[in-house]
Protein backbone atom coordinates (compact mmCIF):
# COMPACT_ATOMS: atom_id res chain seq x y z
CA UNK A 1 0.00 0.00 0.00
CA UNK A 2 1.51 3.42 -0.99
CA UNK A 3 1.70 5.95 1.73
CA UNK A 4 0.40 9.88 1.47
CA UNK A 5 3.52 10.70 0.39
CA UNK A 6 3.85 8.58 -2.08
CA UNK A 7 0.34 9.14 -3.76
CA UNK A 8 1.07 12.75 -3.36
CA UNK A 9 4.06 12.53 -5.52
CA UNK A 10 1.92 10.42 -7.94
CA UNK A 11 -0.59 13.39 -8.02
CA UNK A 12 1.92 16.13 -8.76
CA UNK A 13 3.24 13.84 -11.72
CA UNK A 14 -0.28 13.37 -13.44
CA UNK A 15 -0.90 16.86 -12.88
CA UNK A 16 2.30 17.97 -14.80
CA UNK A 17 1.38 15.36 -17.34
CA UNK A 18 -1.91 16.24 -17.85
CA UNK A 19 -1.17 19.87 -18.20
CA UNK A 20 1.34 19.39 -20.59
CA UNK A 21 -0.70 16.79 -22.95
CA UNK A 22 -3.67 19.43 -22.64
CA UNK A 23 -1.70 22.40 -22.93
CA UNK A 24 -3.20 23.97 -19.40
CA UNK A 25 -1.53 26.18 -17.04
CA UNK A 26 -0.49 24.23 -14.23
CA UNK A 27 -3.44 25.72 -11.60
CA UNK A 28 -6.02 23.82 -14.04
CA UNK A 29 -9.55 22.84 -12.03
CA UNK A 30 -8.59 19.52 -10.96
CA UNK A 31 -12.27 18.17 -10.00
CA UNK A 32 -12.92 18.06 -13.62
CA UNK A 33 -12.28 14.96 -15.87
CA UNK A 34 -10.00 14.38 -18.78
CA UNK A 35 -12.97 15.01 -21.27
CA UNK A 36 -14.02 17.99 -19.15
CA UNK A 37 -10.71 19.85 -19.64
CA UNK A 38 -10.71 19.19 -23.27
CA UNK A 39 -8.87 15.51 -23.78
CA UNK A 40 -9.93 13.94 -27.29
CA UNK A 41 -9.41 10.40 -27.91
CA UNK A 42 -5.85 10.90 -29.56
CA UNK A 43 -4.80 13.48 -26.40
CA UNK A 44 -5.73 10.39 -24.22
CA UNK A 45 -3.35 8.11 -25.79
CA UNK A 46 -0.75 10.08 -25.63
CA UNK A 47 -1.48 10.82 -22.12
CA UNK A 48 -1.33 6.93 -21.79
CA UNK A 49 1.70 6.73 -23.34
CA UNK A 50 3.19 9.77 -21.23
CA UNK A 51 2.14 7.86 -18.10
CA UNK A 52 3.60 4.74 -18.85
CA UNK A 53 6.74 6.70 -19.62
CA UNK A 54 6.63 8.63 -16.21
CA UNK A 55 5.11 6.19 -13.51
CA UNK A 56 5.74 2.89 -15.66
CA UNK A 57 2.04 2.19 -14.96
CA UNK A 58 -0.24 0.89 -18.34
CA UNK A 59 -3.49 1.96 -17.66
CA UNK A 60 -5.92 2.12 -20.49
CA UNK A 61 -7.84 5.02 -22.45
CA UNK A 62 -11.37 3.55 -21.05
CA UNK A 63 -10.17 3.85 -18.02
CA UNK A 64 -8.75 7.55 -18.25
CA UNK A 65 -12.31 8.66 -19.41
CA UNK A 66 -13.65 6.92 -16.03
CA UNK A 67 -11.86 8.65 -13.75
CA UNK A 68 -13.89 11.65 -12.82
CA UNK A 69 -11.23 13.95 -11.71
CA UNK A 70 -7.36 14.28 -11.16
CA UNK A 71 -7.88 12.11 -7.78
CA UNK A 72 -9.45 9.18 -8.80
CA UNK A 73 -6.68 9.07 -11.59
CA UNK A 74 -4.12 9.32 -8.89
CA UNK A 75 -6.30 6.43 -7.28
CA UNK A 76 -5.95 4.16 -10.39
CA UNK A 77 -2.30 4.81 -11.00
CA UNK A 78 -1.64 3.74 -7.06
CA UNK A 79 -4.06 0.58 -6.53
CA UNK A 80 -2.86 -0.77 -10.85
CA UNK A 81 -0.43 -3.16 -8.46
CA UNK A 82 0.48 -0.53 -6.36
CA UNK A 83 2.07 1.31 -9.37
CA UNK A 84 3.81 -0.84 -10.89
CA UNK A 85 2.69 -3.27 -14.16
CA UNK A 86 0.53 -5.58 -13.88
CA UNK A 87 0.57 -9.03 -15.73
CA UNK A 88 -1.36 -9.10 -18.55
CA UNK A 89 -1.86 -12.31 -20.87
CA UNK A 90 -0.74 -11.47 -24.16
CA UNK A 91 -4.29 -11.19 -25.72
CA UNK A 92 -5.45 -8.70 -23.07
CA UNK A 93 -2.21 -6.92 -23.38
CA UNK A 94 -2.88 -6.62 -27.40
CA UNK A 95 -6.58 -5.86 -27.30
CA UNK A 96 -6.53 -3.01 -24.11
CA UNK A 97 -2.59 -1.65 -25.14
CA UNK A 98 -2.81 -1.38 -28.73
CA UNK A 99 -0.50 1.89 -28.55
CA UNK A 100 2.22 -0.05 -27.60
CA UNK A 101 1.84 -2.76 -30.54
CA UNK A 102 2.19 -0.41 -33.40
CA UNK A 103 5.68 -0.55 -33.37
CA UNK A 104 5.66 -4.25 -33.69
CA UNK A 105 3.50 -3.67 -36.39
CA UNK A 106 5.51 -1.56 -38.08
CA UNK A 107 8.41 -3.17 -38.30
CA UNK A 108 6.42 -6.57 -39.75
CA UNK A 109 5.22 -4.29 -42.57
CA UNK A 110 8.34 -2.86 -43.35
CA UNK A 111 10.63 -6.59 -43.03
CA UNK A 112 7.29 -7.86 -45.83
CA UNK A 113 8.06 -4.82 -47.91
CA UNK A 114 11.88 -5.48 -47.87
CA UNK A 115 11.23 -9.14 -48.66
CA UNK A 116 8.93 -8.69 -51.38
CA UNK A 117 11.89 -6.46 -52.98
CA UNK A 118 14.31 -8.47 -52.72
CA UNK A 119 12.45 -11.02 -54.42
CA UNK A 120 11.41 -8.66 -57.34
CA UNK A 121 15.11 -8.14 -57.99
């Protein structure tokens, strides 16, 4: 269980994220939600992303649109296995992550492509 401390470092983190991703002054109303304050589907994947990057916490977009305010986002980051990843079968991980995937993707598409050159030559 994280202490005050802790979740009040947490908070200060999200806040900074969230203010950056959404372009707000730092003093932004933090009872409203991410869709209150302006977050559009693409702004809450990159907010994903950021907070993966930050906290090293996956938490999906469905569940950034659920939280109704800067607090019960700092209570999601905290209780996902008390910040830190939590195991995800590989299905799950592909179907609620998908963010993290398109690299993967990527690079499948571009070895094909390469392949399919070669062989033309």
């Amino acid at each position: 269980m994280l202490n005050n401390t802790d979740r009040c470092r947490i908070s200060v983190i999200l806040e900074k994220i969230i203010a950056d991703v959404l372009s707000l002054e730092k003093d932004f109303d933090k009872s409203l939600s991410f869709a209150e304050l302006g977050g559009q589907s693409i702004l809450a994947i990159k907010l994903q992303m950021q907070i993966f990057k930050e906290l090293k916490v996956r938490i999906s977009v469905s569940d950034i649109y659920k939280a109704q305010n800067l607090e019960q986002l700092t209570e999601l980051v905290c209780t996902t296995e008390n910040g830190r990843n939590k195991k995800v079968s590989r299905r799950k991980r592909k179907d609620i992550y998908a963010p993290f995937q398109m690299k993967d993707m990527q690079n499948l598409l571009l070895k094909k492509k390469r392949l399919k050159k070669r062989n033309l030559e």
